[in-house]
PDB file of N, CA and C in Angstrom:
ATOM      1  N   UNK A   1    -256.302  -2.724  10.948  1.00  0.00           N
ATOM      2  CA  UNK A   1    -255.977  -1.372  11.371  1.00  0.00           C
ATOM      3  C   UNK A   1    -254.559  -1.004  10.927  1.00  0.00           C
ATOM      4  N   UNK A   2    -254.229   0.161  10.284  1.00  0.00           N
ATOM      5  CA  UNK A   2    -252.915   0.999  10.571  1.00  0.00           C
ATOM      6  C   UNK A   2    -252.225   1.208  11.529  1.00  0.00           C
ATOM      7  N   UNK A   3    -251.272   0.991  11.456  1.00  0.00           N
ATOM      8  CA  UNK A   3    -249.986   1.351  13.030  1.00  0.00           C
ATOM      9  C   UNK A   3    -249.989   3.275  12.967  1.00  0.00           C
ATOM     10  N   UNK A   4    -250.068   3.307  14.405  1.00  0.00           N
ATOM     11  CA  UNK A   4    -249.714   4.291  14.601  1.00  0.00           C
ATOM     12  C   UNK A   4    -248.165   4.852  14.528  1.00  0.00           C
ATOM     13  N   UNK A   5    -248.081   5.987  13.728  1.00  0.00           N
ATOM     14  CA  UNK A   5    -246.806   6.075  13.384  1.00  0.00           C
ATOM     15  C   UNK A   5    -245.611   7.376  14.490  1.00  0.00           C
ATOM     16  N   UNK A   6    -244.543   6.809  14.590  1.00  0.00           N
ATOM     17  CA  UNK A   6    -243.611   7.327  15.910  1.00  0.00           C
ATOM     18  C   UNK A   6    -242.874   8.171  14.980  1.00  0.00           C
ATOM     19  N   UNK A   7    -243.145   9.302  14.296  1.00  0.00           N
ATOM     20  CA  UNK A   7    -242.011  10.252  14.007  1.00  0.00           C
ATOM     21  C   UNK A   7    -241.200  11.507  14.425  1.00  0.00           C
ATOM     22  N   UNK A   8    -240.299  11.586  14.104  1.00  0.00           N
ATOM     23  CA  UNK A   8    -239.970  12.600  14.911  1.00  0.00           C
ATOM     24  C   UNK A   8    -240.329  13.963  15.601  1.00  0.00           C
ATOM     25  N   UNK A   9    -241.503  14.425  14.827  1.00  0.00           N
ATOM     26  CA  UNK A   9    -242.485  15.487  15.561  1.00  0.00           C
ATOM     27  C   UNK A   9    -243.504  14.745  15.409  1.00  0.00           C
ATOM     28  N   UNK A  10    -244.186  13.746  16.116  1.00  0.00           N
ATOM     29  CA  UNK A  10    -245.566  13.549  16.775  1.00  0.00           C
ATOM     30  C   UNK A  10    -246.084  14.053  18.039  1.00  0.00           C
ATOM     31  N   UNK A  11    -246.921  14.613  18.161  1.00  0.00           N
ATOM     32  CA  UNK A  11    -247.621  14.765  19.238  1.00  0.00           C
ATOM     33  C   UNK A  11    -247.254  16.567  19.580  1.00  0.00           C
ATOM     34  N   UNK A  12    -246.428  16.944  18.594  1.00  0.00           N
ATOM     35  CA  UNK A  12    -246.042  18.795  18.724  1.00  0.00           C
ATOM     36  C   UNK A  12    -246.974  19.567  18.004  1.00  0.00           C
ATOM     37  N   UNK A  13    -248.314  19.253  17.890  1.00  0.00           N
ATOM     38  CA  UNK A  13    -249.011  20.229  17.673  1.00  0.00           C
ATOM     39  C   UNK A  13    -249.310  21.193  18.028  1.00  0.00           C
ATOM     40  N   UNK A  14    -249.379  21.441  19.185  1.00  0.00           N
ATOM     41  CA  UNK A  14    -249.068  22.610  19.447  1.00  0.00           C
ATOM     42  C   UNK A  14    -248.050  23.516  19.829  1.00  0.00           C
ATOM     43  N   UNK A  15    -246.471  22.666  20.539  1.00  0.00           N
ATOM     44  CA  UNK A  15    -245.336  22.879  21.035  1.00  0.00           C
ATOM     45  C   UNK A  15    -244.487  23.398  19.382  1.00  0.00           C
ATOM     46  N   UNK A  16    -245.015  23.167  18.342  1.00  0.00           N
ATOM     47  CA  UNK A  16    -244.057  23.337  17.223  1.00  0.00           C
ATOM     48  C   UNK A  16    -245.457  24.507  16.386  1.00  0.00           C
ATOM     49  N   UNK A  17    -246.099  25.049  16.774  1.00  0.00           N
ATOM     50  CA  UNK A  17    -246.866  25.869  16.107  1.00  0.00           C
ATOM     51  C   UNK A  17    -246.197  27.465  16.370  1.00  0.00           C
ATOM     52  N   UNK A  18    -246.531  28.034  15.076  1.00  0.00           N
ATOM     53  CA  UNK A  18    -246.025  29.585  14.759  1.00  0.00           C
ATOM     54  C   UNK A  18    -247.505  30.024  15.633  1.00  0.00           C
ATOM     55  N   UNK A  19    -247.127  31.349  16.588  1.00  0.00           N
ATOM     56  CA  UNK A  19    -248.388  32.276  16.745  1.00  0.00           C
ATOM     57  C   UNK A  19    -248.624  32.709  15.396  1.00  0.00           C
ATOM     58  N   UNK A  20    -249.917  33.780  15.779  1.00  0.00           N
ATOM     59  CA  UNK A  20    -250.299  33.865  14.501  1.00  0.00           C
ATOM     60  C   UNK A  20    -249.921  35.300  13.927  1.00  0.00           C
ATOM     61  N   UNK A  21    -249.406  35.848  14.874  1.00  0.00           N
ATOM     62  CA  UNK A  21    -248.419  37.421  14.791  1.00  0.00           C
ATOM     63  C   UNK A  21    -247.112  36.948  14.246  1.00  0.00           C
ATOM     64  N   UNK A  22    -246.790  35.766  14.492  1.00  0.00           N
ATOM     65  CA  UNK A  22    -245.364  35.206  13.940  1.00  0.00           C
ATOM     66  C   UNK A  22    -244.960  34.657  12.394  1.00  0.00           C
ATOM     67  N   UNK A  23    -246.338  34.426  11.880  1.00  0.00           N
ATOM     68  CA  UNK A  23    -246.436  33.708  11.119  1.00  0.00           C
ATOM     69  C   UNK A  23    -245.687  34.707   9.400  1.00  0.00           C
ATOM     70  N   UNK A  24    -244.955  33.706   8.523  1.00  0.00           N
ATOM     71  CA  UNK A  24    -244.506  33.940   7.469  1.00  0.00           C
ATOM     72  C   UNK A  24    -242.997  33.159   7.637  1.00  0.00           C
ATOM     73  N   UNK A  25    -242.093  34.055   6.573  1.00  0.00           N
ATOM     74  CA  UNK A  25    -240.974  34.005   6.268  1.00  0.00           C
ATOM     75  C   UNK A  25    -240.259  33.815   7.267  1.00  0.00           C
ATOM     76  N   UNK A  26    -238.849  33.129   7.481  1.00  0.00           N
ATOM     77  CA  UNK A  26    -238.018  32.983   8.925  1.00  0.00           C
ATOM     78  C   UNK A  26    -236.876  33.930   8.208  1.00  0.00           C
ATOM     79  N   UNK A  27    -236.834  34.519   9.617  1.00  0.00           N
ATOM     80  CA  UNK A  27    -235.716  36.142   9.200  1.00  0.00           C
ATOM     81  C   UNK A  27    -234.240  35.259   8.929  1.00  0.00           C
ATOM     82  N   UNK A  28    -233.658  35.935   7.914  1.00  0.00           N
ATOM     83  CA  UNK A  28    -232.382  35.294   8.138  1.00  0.00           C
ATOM     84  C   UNK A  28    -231.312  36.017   9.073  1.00  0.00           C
ATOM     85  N   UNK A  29    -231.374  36.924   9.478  1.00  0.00           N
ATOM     86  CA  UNK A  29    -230.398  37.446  10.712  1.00  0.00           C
ATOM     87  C   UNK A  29    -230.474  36.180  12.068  1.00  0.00           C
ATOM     88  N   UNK A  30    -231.601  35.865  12.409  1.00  0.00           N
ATOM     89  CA  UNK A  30    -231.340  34.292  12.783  1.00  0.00           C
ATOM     90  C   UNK A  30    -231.079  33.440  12.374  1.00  0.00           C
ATOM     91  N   UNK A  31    -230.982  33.426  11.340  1.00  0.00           N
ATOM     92  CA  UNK A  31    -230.300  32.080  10.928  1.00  0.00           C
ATOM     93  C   UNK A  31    -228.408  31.859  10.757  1.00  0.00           C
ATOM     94  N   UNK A  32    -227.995  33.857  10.352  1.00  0.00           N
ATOM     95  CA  UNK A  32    -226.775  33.897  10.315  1.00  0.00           C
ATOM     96  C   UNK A  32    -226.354  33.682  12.020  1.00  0.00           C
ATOM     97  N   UNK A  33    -226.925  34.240  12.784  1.00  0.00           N
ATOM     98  CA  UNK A  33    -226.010  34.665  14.187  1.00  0.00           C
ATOM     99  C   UNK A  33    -225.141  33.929  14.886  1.00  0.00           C
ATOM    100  N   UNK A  34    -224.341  34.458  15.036  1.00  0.00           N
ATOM    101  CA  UNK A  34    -222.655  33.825  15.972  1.00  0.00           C
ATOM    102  C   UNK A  34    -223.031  33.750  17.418  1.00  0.00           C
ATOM    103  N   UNK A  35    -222.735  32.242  17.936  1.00  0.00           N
ATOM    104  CA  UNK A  35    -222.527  32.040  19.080  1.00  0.00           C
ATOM    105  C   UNK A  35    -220.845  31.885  19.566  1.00  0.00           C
ATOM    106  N   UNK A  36    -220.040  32.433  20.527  1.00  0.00           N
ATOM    107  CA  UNK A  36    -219.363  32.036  21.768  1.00  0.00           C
ATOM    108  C   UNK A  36    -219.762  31.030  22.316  1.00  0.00           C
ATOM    109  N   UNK A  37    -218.164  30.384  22.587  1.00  0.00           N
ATOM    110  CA  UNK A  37    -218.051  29.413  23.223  1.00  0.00           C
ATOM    111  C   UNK A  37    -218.374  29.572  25.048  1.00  0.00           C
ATOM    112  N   UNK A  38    -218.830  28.980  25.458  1.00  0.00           N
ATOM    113  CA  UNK A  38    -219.490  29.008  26.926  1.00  0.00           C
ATOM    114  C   UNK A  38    -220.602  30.354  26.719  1.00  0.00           C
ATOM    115  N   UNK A  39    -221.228  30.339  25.881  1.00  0.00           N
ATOM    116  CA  UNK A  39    -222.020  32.212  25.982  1.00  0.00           C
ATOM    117  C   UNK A  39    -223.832  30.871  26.389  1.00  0.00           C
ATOM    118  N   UNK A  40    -224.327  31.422  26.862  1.00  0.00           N
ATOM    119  CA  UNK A  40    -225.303  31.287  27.185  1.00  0.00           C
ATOM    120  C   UNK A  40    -226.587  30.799  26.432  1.00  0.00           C
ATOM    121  N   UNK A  41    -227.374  30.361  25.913  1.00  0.00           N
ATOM    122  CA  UNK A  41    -228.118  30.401  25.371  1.00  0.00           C
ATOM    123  C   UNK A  41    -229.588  29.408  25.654  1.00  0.00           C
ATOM    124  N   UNK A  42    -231.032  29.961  25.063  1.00  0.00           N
ATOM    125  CA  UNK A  42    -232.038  29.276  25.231  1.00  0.00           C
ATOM    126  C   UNK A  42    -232.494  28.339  23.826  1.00  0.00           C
ATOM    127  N   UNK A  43    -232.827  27.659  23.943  1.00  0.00           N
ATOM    128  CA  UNK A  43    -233.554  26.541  22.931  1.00  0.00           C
ATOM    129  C   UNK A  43    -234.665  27.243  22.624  1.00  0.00           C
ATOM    130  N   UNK A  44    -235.134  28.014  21.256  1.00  0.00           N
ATOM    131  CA  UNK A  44    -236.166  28.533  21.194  1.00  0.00           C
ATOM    132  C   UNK A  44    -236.517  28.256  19.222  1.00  0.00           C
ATOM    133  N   UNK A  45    -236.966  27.053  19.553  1.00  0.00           N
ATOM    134  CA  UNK A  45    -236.891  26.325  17.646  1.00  0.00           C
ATOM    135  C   UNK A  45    -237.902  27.226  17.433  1.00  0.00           C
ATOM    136  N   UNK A  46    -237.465  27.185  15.847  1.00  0.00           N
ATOM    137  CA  UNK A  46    -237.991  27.826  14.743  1.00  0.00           C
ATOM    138  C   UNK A  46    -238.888  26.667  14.193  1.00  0.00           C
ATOM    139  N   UNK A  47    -240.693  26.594  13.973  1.00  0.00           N
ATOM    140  CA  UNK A  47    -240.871  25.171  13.726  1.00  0.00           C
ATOM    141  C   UNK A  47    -241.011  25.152  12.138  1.00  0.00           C
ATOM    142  N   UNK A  48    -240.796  25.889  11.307  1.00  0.00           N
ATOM    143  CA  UNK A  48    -241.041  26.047   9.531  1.00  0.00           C
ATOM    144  C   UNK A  48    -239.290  25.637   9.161  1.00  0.00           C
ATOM    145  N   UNK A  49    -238.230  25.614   9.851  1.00  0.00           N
ATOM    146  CA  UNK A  49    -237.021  25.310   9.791  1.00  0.00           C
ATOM    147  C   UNK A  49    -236.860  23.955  10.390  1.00  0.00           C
ATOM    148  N   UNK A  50    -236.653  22.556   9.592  1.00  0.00           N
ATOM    149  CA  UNK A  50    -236.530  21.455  10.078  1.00  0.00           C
ATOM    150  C   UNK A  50    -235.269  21.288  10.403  1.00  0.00           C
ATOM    151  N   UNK A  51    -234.139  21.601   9.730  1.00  0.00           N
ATOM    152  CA  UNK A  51    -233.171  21.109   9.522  1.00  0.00           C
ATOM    153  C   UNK A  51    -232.197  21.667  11.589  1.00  0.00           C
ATOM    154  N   UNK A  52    -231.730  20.279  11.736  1.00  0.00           N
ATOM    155  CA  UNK A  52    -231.176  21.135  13.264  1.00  0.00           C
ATOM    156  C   UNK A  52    -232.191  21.380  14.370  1.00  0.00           C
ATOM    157  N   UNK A  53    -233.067  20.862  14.213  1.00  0.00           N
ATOM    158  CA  UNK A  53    -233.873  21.437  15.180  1.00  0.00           C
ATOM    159  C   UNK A  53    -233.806  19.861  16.038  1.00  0.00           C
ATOM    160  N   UNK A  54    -233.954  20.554  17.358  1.00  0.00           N
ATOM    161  CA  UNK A  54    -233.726  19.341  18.688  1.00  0.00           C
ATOM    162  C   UNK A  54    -234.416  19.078  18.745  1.00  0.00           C
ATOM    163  N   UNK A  55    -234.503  17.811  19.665  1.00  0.00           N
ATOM    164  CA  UNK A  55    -235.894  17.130  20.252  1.00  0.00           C
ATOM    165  C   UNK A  55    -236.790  18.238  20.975  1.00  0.00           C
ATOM    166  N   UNK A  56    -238.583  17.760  20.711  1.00  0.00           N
ATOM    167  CA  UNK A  56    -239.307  18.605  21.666  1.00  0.00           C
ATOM    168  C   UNK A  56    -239.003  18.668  23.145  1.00  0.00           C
ATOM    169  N   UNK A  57    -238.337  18.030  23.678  1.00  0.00           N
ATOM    170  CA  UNK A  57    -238.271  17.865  24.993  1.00  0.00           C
ATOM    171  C   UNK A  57    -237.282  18.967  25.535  1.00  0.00           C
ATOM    172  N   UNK A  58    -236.807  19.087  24.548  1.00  0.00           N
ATOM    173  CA  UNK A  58    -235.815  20.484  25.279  1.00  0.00           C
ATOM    174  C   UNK A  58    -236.197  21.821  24.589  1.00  0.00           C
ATOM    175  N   UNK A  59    -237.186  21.999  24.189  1.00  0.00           N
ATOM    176  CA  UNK A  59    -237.775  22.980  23.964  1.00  0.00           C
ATOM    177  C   UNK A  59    -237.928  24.581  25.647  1.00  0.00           C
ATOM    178  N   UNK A  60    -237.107  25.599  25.413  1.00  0.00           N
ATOM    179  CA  UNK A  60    -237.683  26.422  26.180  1.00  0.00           C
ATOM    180  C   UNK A  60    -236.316  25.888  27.000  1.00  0.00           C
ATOM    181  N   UNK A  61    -235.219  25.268  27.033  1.00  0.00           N
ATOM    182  CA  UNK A  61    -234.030  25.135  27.969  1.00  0.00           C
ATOM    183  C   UNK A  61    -233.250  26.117  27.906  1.00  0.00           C
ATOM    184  N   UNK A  62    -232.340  26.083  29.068  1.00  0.00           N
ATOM    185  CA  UNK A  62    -231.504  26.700  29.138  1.00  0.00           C
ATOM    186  C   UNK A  62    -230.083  26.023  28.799  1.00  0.00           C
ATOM    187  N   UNK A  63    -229.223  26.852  27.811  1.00  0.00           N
ATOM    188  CA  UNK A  63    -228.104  25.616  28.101  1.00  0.00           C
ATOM    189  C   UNK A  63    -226.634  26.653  27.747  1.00  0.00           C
ATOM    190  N   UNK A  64    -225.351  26.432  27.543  1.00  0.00           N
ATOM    191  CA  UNK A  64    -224.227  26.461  27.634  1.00  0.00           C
ATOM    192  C   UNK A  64    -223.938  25.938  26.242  1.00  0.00           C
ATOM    193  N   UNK A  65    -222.735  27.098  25.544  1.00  0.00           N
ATOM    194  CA  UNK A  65    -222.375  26.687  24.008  1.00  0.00           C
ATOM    195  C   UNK A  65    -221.050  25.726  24.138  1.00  0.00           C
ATOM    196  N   UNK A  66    -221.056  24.313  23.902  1.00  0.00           N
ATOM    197  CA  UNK A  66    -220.036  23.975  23.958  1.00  0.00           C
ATOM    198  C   UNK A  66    -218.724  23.710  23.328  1.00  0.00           C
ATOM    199  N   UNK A  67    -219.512  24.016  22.193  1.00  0.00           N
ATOM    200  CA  UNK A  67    -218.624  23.875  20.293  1.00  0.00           C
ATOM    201  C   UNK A  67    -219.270  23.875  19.162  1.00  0.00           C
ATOM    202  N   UNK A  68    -218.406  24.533  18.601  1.00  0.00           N
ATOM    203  CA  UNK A  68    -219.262  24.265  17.026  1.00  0.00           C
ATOM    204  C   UNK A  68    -218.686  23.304  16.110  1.00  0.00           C
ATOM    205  N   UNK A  69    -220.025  22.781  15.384  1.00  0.00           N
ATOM    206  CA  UNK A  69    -219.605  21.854  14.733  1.00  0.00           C
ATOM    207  C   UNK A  69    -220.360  22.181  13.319  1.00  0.00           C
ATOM    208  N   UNK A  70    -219.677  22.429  11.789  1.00  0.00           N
ATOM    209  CA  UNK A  70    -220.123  22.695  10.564  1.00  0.00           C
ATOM    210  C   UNK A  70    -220.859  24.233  10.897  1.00  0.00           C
ATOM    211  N   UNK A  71    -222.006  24.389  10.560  1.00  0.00           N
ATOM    212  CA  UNK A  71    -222.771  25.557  10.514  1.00  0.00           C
ATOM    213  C   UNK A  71    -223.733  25.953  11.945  1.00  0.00           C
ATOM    214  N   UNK A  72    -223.474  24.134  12.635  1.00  0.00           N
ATOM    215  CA  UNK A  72    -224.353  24.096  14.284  1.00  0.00           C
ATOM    216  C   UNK A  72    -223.755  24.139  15.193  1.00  0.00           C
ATOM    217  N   UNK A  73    -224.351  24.053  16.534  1.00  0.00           N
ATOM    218  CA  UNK A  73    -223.522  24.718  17.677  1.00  0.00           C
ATOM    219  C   UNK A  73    -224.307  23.378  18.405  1.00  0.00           C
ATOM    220  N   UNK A  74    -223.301  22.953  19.693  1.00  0.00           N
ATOM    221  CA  UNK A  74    -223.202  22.011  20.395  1.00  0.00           C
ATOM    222  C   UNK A  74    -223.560  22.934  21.717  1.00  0.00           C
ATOM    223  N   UNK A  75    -224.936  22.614  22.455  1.00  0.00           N
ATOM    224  CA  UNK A  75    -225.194  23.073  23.375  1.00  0.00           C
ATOM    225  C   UNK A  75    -225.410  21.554  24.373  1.00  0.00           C
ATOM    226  N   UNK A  76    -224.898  22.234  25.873  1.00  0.00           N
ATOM    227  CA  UNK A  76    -224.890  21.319  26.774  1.00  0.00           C
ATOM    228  C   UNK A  76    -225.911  21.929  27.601  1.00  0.00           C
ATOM    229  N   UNK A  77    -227.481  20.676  27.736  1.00  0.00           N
ATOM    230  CA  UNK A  77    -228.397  20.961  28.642  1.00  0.00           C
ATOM    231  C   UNK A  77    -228.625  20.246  29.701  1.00  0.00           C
ATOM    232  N   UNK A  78    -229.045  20.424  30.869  1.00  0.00           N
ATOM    233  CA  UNK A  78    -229.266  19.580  31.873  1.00  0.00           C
ATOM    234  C   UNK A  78    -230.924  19.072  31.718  1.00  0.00           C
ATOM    235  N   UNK A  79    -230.699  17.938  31.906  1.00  0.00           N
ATOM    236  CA  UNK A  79    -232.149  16.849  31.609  1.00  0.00           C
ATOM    237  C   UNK A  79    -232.058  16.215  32.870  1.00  0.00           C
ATOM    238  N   UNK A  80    -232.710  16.481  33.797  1.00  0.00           N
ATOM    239  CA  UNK A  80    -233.215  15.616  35.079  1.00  0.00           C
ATOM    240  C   UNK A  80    -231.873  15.661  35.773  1.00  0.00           C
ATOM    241  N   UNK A  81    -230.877  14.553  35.994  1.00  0.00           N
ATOM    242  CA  UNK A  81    -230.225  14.914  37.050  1.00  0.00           C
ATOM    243  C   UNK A  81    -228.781  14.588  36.109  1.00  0.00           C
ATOM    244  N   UNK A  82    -228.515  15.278  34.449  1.00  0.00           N
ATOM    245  CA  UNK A  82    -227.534  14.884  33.929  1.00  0.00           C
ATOM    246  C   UNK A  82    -227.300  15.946  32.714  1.00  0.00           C
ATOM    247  N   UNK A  83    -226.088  15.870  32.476  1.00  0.00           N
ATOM    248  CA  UNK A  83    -226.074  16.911  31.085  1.00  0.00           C
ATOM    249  C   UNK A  83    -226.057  16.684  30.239  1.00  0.00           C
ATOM    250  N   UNK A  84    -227.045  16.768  28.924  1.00  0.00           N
ATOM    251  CA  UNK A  84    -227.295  16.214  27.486  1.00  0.00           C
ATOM    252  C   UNK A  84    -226.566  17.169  26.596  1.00  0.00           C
ATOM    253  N   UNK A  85    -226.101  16.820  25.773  1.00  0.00           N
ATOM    254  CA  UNK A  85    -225.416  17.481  24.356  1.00  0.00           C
ATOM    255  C   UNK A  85    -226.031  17.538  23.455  1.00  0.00           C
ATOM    256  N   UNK A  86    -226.572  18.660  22.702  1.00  0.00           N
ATOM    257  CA  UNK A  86    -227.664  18.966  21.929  1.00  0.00           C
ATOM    258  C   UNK A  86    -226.938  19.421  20.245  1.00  0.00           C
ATOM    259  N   UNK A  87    -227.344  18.791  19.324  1.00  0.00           N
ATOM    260  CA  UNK A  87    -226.586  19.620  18.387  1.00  0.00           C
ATOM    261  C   UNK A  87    -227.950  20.655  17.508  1.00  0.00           C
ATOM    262  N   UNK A  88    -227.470  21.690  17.957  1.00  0.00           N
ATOM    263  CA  UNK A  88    -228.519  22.497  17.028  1.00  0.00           C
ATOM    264  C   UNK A  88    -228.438  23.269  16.063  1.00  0.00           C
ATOM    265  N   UNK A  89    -228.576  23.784  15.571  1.00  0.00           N
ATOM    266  CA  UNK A  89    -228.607  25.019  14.001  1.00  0.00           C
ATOM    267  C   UNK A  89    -229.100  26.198  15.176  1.00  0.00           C
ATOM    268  N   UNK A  90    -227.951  27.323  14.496  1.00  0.00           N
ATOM    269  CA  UNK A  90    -228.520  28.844  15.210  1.00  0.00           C
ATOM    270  C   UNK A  90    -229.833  29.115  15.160  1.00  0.00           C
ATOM    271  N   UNK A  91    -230.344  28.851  13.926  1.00  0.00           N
ATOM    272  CA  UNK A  91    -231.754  29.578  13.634  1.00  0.00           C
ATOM    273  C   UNK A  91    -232.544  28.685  15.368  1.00  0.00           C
ATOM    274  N   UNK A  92    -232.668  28.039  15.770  1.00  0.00           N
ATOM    275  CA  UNK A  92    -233.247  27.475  16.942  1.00  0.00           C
ATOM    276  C   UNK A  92    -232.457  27.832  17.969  1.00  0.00           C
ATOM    277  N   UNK A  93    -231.761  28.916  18.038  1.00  0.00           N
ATOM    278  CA  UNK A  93    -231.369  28.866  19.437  1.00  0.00           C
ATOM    279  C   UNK A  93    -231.161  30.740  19.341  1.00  0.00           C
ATOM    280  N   UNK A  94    -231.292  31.315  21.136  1.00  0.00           N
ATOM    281  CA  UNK A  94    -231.212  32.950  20.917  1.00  0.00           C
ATOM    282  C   UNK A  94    -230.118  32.906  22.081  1.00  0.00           C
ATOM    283  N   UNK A  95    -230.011  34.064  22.228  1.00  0.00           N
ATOM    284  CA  UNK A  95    -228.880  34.422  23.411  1.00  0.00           C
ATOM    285  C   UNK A  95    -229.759  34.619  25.125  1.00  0.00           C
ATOM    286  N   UNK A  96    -229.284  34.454  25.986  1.00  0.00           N
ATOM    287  CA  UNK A  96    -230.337  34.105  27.730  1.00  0.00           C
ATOM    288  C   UNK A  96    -229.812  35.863  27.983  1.00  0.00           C
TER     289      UNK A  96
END
């Protein structure tokens, strides 16, 4: 038998799918947009854009901008009873 393989999107078949009203080209006005530091923001990945995109598990969070780093932004999310540091690319993240 073949090993089942652990990559980084397994099991997001459906959590990483475009609707079907959504579907095409990814706008670039998301991809340019400026975040503020402490400004608010939700985890809302783009799934045709790999690059920057967070773990599924924080998909749909809420989190806090904590810095930028190169072209991505350092968001701080709370995961169970602690705060995780997320590094993401704008195009995956909108304003709350």
């Amino acid at each position: 038998m073949v090993t089942r393989s652990h990559g980084f999107r397994v099991g997001t078949r459906r959590k990483l799918r475009k609707k079907v009203r959504e579907r095409g080209k990814v706008k670039i006005g998301a991809a340019l947009q400026e975040f503020d530091i402490n400004e608010k923001v939700i985890i809302d990945v783009e799934p045709s854009y790999h690059k920057g995109m967070p773990h599924r598990r924080f998909i749909g969070k809420h989190g806090k901008i904590v810095e930028k780093k190169g072209k991505s932004y350092i968001v701080e999310v709370r995961d169970g009873g602690k705060y995780k540091k997320i590094i993401c690319a704008p195009i995956h993240l909108r304003k709350a």
